[in-house]
Protein backbone atom coordinates (compact mmCIF):
# COMPACT_ATOMS: atom_id res chain seq x y z
CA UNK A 1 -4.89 2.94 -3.16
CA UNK A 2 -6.46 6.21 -3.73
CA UNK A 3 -5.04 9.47 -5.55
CA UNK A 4 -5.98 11.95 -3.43
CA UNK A 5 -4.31 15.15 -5.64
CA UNK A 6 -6.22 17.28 -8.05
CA UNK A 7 -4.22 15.95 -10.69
CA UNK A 8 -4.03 12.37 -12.39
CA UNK A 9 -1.23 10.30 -11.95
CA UNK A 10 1.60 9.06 -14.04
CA UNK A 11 0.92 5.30 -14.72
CA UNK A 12 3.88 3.90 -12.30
CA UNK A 13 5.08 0.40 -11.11
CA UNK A 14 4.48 1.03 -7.27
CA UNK A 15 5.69 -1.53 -4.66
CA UNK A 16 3.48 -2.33 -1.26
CA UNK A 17 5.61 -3.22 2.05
CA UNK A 18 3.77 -4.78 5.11
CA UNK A 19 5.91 -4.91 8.31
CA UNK A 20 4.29 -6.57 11.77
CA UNK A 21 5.10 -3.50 13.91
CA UNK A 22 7.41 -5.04 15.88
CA UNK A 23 9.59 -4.85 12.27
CA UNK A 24 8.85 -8.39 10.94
CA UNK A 25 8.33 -8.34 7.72
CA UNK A 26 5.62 -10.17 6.15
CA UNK A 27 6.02 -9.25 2.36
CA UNK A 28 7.09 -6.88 -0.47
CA UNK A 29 5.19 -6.72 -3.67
CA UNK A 30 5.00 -5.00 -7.20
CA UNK A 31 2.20 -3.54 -8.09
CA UNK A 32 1.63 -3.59 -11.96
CA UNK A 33 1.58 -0.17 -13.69
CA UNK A 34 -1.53 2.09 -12.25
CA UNK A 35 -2.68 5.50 -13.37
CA UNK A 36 -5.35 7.10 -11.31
CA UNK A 37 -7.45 10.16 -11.94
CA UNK A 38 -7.70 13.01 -9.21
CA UNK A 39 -10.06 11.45 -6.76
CA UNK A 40 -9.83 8.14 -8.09
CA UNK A 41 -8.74 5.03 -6.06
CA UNK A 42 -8.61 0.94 -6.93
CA UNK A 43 -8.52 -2.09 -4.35
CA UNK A 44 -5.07 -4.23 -4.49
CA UNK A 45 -5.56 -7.76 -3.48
CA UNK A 46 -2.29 -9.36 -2.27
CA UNK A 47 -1.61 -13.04 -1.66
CA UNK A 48 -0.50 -12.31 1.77
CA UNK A 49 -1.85 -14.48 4.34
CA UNK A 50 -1.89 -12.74 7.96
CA UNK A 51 -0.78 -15.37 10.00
CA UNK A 52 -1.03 -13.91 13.70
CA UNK A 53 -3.41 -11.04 14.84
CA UNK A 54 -1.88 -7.95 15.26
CA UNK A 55 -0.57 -4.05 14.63
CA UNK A 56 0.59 -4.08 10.84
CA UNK A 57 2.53 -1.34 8.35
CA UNK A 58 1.39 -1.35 5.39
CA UNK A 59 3.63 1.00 3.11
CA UNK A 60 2.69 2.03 -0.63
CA UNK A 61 5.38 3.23 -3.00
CA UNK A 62 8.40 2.97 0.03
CA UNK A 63 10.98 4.08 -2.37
CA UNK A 64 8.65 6.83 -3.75
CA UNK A 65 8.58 5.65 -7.64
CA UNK A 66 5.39 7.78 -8.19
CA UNK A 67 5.99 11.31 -7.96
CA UNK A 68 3.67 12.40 -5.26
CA UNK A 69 3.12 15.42 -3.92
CA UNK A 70 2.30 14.52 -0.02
CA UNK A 71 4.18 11.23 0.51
CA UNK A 72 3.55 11.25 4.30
CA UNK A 73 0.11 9.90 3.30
CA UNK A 74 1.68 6.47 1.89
CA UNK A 75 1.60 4.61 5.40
CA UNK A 76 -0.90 3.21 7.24
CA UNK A 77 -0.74 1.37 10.72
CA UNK A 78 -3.34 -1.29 10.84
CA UNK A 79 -5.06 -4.05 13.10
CA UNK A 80 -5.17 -7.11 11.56
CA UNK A 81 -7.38 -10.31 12.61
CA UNK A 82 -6.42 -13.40 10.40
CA UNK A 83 -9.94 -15.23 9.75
CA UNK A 84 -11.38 -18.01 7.54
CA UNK A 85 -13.09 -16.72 4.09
């Protein structure tokens, strides 16, 4: 996630959605407390396992628990390949 305001951020409990685009979902999670300087952004690692290539959703904050200024920049639509690591 990345704070892309000119301002820090209020440390905040977010949540992360990821839908399959066809609606599916494949999980919700909490995201422990996070404050972020202007500019600043940290990696979350999930325990997720993509199952199926595909088109993904992956939503930050859905039910907007961080006060953000531009919210329309909390989705992303994704390609996903599931591999071996």
């Amino acid at each position: 996630m990345r704070n892309v305001g000119d301002a820090p951020s209020a440390e905040t409990v977010m949540t992360l959605d990821v839908t399959r685009a066809e609606g599916d979902v494949v999980g919700h999670l909490t995201i422990e407390p996070a404050s972020l300087a202007a500019g600043q952004s940290a990696t979350v690692v999930t325990p997720l396992a993509i199952l199926r290539p595909g088109t993904y959703r992956v939503v930050l904050d859905p039910g907007t628990g961080a006060k953000d200024a531009r919210v329309e920049n909390n989705r992303r639509e994704v390609i996903l390949i599931p591999g071996v690591f």
